[in-house]
Protein backbone atom coordinates (compact mmCIF):
# COMPACT_ATOMS: atom_id res chain seq x y z
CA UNK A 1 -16.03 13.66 -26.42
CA UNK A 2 -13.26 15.84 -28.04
CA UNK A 3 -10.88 14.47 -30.47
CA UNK A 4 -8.12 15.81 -28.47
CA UNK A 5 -9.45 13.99 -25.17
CA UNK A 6 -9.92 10.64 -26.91
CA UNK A 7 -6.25 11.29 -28.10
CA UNK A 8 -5.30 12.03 -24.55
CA UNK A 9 -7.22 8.61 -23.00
CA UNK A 10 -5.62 6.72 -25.94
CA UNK A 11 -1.66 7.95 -24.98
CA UNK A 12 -2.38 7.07 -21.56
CA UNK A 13 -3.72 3.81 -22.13
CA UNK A 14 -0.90 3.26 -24.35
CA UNK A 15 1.56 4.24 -21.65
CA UNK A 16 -0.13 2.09 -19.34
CA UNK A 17 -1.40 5.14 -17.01
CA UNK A 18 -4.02 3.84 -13.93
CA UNK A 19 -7.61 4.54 -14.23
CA UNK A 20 -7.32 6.92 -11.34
CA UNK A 21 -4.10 8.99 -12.93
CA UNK A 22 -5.81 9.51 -16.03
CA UNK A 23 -9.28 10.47 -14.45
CA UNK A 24 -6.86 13.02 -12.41
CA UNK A 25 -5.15 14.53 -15.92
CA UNK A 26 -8.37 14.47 -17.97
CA UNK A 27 -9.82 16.80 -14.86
CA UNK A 28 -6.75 18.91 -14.70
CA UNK A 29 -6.65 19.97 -17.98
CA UNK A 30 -10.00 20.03 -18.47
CA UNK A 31 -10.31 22.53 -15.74
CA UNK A 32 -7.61 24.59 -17.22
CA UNK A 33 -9.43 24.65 -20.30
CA UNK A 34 -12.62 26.13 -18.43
CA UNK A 35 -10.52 28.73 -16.71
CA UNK A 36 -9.62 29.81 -20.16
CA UNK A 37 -12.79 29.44 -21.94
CA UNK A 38 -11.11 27.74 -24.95
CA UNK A 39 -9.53 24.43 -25.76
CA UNK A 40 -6.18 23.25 -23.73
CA UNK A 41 -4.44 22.81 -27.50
CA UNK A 42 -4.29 26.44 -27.88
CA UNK A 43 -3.69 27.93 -24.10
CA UNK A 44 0.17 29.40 -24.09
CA UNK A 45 3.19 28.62 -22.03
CA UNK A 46 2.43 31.87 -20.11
CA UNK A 47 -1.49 31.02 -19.27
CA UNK A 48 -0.09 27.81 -18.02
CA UNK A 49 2.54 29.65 -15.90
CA UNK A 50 -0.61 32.14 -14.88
CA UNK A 51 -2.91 29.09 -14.16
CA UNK A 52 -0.11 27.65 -11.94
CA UNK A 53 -0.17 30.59 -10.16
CA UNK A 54 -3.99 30.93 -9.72
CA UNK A 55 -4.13 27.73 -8.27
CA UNK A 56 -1.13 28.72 -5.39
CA UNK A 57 -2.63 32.36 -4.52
CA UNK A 58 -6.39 32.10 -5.23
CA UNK A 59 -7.28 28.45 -4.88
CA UNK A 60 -4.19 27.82 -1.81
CA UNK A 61 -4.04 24.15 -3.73
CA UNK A 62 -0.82 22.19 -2.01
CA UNK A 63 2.54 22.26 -3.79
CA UNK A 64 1.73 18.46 -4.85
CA UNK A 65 -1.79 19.26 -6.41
CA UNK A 66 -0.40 22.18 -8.66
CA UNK A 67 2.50 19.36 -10.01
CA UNK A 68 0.01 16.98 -10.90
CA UNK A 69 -1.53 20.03 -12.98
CA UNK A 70 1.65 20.61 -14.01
CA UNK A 71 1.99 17.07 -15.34
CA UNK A 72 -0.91 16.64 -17.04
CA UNK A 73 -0.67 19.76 -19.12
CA UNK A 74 3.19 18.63 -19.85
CA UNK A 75 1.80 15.41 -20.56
CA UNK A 76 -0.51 16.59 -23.19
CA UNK A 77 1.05 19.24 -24.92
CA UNK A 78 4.20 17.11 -24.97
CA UNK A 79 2.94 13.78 -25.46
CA UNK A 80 -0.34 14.06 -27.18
CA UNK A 81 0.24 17.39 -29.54
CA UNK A 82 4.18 16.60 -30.06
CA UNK A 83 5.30 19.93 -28.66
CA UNK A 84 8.18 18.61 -26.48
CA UNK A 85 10.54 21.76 -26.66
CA UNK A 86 7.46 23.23 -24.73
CA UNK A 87 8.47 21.03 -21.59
CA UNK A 88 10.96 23.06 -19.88
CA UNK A 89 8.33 26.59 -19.94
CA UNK A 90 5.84 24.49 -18.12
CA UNK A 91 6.55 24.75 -14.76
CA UNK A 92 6.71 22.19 -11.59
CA UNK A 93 6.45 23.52 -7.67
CA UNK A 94 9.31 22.58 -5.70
CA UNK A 95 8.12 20.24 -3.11
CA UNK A 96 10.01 20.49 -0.06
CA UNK A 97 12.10 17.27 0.75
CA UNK A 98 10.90 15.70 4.38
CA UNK A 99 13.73 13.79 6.07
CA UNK A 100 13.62 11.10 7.97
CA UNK A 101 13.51 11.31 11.59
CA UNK A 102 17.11 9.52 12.47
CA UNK A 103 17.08 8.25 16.31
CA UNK A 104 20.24 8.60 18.36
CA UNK A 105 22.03 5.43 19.65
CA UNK A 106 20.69 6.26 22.92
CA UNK A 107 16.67 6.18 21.48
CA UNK A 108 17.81 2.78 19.36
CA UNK A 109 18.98 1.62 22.81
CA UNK A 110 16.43 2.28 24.53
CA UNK A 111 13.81 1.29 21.88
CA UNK A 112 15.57 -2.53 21.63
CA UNK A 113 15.69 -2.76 25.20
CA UNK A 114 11.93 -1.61 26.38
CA UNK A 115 10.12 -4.98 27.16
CA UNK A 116 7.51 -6.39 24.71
CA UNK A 117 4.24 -5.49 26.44
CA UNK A 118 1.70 -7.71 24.54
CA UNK A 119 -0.14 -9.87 27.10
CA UNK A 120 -0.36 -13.37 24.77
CA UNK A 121 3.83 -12.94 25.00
CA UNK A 122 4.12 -13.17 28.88
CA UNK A 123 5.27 -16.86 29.80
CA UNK A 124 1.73 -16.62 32.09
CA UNK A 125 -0.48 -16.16 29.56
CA UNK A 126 0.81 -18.43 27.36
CA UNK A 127 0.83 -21.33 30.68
CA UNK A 128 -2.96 -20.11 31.04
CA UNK A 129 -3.33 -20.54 27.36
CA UNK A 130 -2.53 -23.95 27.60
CA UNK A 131 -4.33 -24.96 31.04
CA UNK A 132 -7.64 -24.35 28.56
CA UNK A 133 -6.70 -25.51 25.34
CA UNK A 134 -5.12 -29.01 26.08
CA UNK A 135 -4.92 -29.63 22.70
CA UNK A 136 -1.91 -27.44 22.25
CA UNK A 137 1.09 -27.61 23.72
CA UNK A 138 4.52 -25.60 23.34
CA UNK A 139 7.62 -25.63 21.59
CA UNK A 140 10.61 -23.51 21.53
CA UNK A 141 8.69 -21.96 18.31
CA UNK A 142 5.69 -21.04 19.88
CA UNK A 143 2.43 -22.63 20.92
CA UNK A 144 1.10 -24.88 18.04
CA UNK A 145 -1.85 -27.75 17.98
CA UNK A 146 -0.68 -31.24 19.11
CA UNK A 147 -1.87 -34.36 17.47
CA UNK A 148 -4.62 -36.11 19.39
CA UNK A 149 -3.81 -39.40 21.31
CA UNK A 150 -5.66 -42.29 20.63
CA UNK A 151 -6.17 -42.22 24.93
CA UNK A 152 -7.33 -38.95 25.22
CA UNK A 153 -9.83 -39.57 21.98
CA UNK A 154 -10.87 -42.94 23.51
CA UNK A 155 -11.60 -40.63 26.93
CA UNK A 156 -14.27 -38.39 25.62
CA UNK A 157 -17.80 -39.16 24.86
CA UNK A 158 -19.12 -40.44 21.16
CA UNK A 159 -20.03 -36.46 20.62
CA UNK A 160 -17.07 -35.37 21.88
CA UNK A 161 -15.02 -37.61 19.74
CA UNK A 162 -17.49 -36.67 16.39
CA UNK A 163 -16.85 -32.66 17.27
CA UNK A 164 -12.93 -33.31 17.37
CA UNK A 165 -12.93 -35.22 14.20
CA UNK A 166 -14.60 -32.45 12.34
CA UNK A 167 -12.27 -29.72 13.53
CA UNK A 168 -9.28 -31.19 13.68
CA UNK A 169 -10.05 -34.17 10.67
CA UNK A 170 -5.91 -34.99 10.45
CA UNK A 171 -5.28 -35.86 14.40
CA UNK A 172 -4.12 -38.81 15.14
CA UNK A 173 -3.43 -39.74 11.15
CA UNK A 174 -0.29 -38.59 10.64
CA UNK A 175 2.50 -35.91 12.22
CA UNK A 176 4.23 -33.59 9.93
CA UNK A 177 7.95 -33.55 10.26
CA UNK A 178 9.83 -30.58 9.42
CA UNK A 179 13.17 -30.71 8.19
CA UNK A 180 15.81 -28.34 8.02
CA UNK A 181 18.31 -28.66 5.74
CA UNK A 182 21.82 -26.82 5.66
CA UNK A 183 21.81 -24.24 2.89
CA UNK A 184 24.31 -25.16 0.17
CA UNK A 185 25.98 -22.18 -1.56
């Protein structure tokens, strides 16, 4: 390994770059450097400009691939080899700017007023739901698991009665109460 790498891995480290970014900017500008045949340290502000360019016409690399090359040869001749009035010769593709779609009042309308078709949401299914799980039961919240009577547990067989107690260990014991306070401000 290169001095000037392991000074590159140690500013990004230092700068707290991911794993993945700096595996991205070692490649970039090590890929640079083979295009050149010579170290990245002395390529010049119009080889970069050139290089930017080969990787547009020749290589057809996306806008966003040729500013990440961009970025990792501004990070290292800026960063690592303390060239910053270098910055501004080094330059970035102008990405195009995608804007959201915006729906019309009409498509919002619409949208909020289309009915929710999930089967489980239909009062049906959920009545069905509950005709084979008797064990739940439903609230204005939703369908959630209702504590165990001591009639229906006294109802079922020994094995019945041993299966229920290690699925649902807390039936019976105890009923959770939840309280909602007003919020103070």
């Amino acid at each position: 390994m290169t001095t000037l790498r392991q000074r590159m891995i140690d500013a990004m480290d230092l700068r707290g770059f991911r794993p993945r970014t700096q595996v991205s900017y070692l490649r970039a500008v090590s890929l640079m450097a083979r295009h050149y045949h010579r170290s990245p340290e002395l390529i010049t502000d119009q080889e970069v400009q050139a290089y930017s360019l080969h990787l547009v016409r020749d290589r057809q690399l996306a806008l966003t691939g040729v500013n990440q090359v961009s970025s990792a040869t501004r990070f290292l001749i800026c960063e690592v080899l303390g060239q910053a009035d270098r910055r501004s010769r080094i330059p970035m593709a102008l990405t195009p700017q995608r804007l959201p779609e915006v729906l019309s009042r009409a498509e919002v309308a619409a949208v909020l007023a289309a009915p929710i078709s999930l089967p489980s949401a239909t009062p049906a299914a959920s009545e069905t739901y509950i005709a084979q799980h008797p064990a739940r039961q439903r609230t204005s919240g939703g369908l959630v698991h209702r504590r165990l009577s001591a009639a229906a547990t006294s109802a079922r067989s020994p094995q019945h009665r041993a299966a229920a107690d290690k699925r649902f260990p807390m039936a019976g014991t105890h009923e959770r109460q939840v309280q909602r306070r007003p919020l103070s401000l």
